[in-house]
Protein backbone atom coordinates (compact mmCIF):
# COMPACT_ATOMS: atom_id res chain seq x y z
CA UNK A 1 13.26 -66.70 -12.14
CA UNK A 2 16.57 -68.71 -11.71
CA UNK A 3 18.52 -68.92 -15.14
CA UNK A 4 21.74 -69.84 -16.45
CA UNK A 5 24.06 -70.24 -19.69
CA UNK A 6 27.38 -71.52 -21.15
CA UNK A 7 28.78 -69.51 -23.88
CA UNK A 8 31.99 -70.24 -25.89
CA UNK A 9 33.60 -67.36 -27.84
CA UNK A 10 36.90 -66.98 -30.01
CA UNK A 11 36.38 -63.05 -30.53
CA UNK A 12 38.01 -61.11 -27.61
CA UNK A 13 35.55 -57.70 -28.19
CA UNK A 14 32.51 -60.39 -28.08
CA UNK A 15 34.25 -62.03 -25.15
CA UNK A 16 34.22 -59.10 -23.46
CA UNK A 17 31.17 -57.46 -24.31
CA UNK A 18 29.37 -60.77 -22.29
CA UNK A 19 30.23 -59.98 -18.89
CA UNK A 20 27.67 -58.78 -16.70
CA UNK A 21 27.58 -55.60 -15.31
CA UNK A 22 30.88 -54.06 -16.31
CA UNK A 23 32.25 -52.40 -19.69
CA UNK A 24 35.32 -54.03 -20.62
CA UNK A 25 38.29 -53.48 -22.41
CA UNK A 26 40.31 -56.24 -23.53
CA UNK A 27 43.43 -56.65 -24.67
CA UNK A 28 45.02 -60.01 -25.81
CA UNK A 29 48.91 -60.40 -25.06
CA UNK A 30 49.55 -63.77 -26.05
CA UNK A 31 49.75 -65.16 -30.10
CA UNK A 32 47.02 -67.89 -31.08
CA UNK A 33 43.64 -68.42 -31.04
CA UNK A 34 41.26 -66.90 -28.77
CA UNK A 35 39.59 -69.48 -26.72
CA UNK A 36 36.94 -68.35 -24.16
CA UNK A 37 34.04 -69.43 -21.82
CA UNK A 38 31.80 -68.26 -20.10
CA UNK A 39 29.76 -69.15 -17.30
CA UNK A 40 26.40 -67.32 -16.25
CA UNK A 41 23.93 -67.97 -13.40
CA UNK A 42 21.33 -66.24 -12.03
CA UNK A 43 19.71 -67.18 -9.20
CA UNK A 44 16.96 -65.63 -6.52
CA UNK A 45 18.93 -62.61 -5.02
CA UNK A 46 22.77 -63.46 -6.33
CA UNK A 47 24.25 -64.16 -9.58
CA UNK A 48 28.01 -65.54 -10.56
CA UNK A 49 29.65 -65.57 -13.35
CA UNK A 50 32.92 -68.15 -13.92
CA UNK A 51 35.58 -67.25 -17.07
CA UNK A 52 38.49 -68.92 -18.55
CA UNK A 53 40.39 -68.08 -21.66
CA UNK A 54 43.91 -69.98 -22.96
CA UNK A 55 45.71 -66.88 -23.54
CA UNK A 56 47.07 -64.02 -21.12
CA UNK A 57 45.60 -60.72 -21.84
CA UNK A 58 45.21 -57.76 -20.24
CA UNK A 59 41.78 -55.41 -19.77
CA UNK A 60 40.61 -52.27 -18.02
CA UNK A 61 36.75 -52.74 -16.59
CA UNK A 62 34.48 -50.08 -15.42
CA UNK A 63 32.49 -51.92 -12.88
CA UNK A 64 28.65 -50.80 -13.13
CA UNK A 65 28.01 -51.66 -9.73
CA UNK A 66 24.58 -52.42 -8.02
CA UNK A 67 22.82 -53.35 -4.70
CA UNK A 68 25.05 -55.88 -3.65
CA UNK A 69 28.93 -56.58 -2.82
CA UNK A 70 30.58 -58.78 -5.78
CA UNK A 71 33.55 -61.73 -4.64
CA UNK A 72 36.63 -62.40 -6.97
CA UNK A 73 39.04 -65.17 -6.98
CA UNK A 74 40.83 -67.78 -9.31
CA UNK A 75 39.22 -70.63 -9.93
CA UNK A 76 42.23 -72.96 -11.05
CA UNK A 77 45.65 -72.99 -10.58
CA UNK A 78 47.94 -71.06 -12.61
CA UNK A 79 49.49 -68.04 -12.92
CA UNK A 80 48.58 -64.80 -10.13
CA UNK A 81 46.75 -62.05 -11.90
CA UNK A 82 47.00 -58.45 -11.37
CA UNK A 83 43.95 -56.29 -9.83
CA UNK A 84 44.37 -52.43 -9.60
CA UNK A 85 48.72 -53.48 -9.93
CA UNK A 86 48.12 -55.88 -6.94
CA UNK A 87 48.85 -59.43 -6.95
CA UNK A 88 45.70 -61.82 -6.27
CA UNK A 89 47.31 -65.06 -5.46
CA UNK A 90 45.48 -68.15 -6.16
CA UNK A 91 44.23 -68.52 -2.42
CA UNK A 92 43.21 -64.84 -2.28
CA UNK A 93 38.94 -63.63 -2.58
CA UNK A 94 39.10 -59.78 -3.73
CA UNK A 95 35.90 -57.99 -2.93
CA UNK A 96 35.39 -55.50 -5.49
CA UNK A 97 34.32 -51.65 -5.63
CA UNK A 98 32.27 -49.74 -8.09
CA UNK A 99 34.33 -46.72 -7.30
CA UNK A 100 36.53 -46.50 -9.95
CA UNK A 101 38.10 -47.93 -13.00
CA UNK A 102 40.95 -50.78 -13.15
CA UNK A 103 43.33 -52.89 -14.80
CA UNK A 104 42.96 -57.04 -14.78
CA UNK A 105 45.35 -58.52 -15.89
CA UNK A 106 46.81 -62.23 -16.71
CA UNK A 107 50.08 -63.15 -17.79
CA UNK A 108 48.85 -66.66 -19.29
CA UNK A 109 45.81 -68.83 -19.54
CA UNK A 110 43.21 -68.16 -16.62
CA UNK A 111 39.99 -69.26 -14.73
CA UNK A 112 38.49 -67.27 -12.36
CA UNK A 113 35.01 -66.50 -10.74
CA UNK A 114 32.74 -63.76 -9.24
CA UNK A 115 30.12 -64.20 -7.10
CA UNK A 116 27.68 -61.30 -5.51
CA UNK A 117 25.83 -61.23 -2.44
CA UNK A 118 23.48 -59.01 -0.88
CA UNK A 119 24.55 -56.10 0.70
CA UNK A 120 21.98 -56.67 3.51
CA UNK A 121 23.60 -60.21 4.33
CA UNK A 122 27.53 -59.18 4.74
CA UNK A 123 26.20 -56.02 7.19
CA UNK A 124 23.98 -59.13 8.60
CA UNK A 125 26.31 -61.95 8.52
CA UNK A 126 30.20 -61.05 7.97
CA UNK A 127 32.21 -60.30 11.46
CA UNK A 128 32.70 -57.16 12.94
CA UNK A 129 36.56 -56.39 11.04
CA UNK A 130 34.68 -56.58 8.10
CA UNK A 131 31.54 -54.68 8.14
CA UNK A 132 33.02 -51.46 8.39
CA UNK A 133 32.09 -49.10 5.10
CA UNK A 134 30.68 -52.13 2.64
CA UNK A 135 30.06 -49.88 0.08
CA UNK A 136 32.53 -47.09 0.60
CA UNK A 137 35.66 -45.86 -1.62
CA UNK A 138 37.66 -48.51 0.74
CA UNK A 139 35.55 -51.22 -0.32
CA UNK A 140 37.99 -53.25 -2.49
CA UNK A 141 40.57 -55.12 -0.55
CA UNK A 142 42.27 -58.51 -0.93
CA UNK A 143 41.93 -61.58 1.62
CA UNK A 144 43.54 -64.53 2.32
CA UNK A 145 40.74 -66.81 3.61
CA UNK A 146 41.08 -70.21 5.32
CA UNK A 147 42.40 -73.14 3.05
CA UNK A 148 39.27 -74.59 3.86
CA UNK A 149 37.12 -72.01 3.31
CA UNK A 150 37.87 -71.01 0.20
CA UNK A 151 38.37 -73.98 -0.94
CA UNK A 152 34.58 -75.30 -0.05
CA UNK A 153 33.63 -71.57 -1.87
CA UNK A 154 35.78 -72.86 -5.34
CA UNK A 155 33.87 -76.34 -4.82
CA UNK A 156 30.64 -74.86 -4.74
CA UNK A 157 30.98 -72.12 -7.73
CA UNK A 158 32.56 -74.88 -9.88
CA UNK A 159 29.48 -77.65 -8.99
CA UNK A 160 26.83 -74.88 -10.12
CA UNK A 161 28.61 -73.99 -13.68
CA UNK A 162 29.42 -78.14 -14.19
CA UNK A 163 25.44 -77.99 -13.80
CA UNK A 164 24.65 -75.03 -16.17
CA UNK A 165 26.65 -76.98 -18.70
CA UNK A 166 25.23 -80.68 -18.12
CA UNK A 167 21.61 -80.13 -16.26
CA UNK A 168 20.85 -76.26 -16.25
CA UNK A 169 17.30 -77.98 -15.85
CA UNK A 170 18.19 -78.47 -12.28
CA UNK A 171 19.26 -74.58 -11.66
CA UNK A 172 15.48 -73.32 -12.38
CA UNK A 173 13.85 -75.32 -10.14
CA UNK A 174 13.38 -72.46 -7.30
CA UNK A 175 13.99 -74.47 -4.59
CA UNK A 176 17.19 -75.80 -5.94
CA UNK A 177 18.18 -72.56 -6.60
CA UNK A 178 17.42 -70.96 -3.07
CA UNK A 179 19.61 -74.02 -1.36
CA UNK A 180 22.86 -72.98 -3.76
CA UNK A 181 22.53 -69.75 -3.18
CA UNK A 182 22.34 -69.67 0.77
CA UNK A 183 25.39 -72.29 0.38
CA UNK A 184 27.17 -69.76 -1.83
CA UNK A 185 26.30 -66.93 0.49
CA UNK A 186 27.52 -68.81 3.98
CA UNK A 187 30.84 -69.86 1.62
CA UNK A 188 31.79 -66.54 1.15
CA UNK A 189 30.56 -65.24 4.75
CA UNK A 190 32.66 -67.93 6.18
CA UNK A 191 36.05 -66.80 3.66
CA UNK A 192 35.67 -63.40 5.04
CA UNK A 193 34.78 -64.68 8.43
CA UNK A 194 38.44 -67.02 8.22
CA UNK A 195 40.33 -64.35 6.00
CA UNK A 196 42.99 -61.88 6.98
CA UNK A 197 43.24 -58.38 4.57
CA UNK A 198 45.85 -57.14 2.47
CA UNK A 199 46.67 -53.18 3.42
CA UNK A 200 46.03 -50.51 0.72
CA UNK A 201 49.18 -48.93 0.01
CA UNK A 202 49.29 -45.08 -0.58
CA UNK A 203 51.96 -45.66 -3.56
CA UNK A 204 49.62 -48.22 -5.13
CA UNK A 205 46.09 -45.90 -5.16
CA UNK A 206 48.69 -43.29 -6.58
CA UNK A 207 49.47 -45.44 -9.29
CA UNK A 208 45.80 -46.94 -9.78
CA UNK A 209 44.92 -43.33 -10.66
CA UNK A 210 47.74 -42.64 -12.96
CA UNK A 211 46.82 -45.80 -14.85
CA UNK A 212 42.99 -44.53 -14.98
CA UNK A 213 44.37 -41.32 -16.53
CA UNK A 214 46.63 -43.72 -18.76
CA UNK A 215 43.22 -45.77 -19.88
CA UNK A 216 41.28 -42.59 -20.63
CA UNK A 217 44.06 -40.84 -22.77
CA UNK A 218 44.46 -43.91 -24.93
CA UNK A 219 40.50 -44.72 -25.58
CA UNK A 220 40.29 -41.01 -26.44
CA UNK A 221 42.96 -41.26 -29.18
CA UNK A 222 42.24 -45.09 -30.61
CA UNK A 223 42.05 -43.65 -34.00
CA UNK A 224 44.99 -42.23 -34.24
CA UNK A 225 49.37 -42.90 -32.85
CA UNK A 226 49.70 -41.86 -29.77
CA UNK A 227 53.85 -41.01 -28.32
CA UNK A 228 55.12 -41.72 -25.02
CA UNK A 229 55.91 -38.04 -24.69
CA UNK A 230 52.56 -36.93 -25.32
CA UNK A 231 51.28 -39.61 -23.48
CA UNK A 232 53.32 -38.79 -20.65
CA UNK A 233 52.27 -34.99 -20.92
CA UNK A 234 48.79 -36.21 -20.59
CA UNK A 235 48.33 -38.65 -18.25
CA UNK A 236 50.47 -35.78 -16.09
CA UNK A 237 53.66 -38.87 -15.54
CA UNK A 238 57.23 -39.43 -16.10
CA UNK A 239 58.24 -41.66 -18.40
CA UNK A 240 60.02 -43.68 -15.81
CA UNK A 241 57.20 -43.00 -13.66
CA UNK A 242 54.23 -44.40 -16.30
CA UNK A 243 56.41 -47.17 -17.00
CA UNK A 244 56.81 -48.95 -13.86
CA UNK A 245 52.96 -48.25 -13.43
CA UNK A 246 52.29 -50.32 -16.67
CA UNK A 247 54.01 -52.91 -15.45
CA UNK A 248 52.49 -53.14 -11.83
CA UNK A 249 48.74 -53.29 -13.69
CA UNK A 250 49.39 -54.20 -17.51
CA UNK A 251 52.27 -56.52 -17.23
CA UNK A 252 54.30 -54.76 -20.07
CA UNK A 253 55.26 -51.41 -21.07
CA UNK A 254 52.97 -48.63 -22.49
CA UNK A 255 55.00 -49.13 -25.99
CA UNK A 256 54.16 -52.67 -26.16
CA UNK A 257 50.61 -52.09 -24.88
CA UNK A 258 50.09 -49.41 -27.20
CA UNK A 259 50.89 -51.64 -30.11
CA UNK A 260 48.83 -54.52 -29.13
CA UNK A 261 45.53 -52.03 -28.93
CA UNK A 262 46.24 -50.80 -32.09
CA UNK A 263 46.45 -54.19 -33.55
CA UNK A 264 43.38 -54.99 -31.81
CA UNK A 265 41.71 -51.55 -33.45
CA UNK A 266 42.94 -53.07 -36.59
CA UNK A 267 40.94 -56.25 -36.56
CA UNK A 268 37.82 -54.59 -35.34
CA UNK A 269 37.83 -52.52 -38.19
CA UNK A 270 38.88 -55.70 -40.96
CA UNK A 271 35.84 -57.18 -39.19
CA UNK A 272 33.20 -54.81 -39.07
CA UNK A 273 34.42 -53.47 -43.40
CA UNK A 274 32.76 -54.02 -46.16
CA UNK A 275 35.05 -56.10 -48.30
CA UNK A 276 34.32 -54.31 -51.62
CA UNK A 277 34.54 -50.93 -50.59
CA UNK A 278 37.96 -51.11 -48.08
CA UNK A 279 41.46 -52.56 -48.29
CA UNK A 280 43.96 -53.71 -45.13
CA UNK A 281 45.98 -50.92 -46.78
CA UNK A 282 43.37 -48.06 -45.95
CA UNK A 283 42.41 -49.89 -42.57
CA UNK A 284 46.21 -50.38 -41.46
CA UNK A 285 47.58 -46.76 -41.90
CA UNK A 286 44.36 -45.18 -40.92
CA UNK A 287 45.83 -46.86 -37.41
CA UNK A 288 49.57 -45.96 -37.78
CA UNK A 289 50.75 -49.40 -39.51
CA UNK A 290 53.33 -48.36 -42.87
CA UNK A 291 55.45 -51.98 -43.00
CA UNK A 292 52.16 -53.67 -44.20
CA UNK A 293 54.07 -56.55 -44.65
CA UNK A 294 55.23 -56.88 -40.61
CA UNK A 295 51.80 -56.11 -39.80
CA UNK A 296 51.04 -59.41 -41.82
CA UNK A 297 53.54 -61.63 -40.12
CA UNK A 298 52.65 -60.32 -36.50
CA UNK A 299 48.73 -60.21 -37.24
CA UNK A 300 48.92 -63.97 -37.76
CA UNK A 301 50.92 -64.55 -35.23
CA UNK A 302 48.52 -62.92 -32.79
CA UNK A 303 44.89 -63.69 -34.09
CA UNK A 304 45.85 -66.89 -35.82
CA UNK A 305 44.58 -65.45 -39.21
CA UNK A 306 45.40 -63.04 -42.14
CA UNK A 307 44.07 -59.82 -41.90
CA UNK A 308 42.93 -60.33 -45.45
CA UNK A 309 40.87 -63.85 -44.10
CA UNK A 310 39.29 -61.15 -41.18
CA UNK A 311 38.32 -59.14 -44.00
CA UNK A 312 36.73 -62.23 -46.17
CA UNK A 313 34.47 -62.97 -43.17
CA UNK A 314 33.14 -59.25 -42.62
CA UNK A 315 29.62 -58.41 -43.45
């Protein structure tokens, strides 16, 4: 049954935890108020999702996968963000891969959208260059479609979320449902049909899987400081080496990341308290913070809010 919804969120982890079929980690970069949307339709054998947010961040996704082949690409100008430490400019589709891990990131406010489509109608539909491997370890690559094609693809994605915002009515009717979704489906056949692919680069997968080693030494030690020269012992890197990675896919360097996730930590934990039995003392040195008054000034700064406000609203 066709379905959609229009969500609106100022929590990042909440933010986050609403995208379909992916775990996400997200990490905001930029001070001020949160301020995200989401867009979600389902339809008869694809689905899309569209997301903006008015601050850069950066997150590392685990991409469930499924059945199908799932489309990537900005929806609005602004500023190019960073797939697996590759730069998606704002005429670029990405077709994505459930193979492994990555970093997204966004230096600033962003829109973008994903769209999936059967894996029977790309090996059907999609020209020859292109139907090599669908599913395969090689399946994530970036194109540069046709002006016109992907521009008719943006038009499309954004005239189905204006309607799951104004007349979502309209997007359960089943036949109005089966007409977008073969338009969405010949959009994106006709991007990759137009578009020319960006080569895979054996320095880049090198540092893709440094920065999945980077992402899986840091969620195991959330609880507690972690230093660059343990870090770099563990993610097997040079310092030099792990920093020029974290700035290909995170857009800053691990110190700076490092902090912000902590901070992050920080207000999960004010959040999720019990106000009567917890202090922001006990919450910010069980996460490495000792200038509590700093960690005041820069909390603000960041979440828009005292941590002792974060701790007012917990359960």
């Amino acid at each position: 049954m066709p379905s959609s919804s229009v969500r609106t969120f100022t929590d990042p982890d909440q933010y986050a935890a609403a995208m379909r079929r992916a775990n996400v980690a997200l990490t905001v970069m930029q001070r001020g108020i949160f301020n995200s949307r989401i867009c979600r339709i389902d339809l008869h054998h694809l689905w899309m999702q569209r997301f903006s947010a008015d601050l850069g961040w950066t997150s590392y996704i685990d991409y469930l996968g499924g059945p199908d082949v799932v489309f990537t690409f900005q929806t609005r100008p602004g500023p190019n963000m960073m797939r697996y430490g590759r730069e998606c400019p704002y005429d670029s589709l990405t077709r994505l891969n459930s193979a492994h891990g990555y970093f997204l990131h966004s230096p600033g406010p962003a829109s973008y959208g994903t769209v999936s489509v059967p894996l029977d109608e790309i090996t059907a539909l999609a020209p020859a260059p292109n139907k090599r491997a669908p599913t395969s370890s090689e399946d994530y690559m970036i194109l540069t479609p046709a002006s016109s094609a992907i521009g008719r693809l943006r038009r499309l994605h954004g005239a189905a979320c204006d309607l799951a915002g104004d007349a979502p009515a309209v997007l359960a009717q089943p036949e109005a449902a089966r007409g977008l979704e073969q338009a969405l489906i010949e959009a994106v056949i006709h991007c990759l049909d137009s578009g020319e692919r960006q080569e895979d680069r054996a320095a880049q997968r090198q540092h893709a899987a440094i920065m999945r080693r980077f992402h899986r030494v840091v969620e195991e030690h959330l609880g507690e400081p972690l230093y660059i020269s343990e870090l770099c012992r563990e993610v097997g890197a040079s310092e030099r080496t792990l920093n020029v990675c974290c700035h290909e896919h995170l857009g800053m360097g691990p110190k700076h990341f490092l902090l912000l996730r902590r901070m992050h930590m920080v207000r999960r934990a004010l959040s999720e308290a019990n106000a009567g039995e917890t202090t922001i003392t006990d919450i910010a040195t069980r996460y490495g913070f000792w200038q509590f008054g700093r960690l005041a000034v820069e909390y603000k700064a960041l979440f828009g809010e005292a941590p002792s406000a974060t701790l007012a609203r917990s359960p």
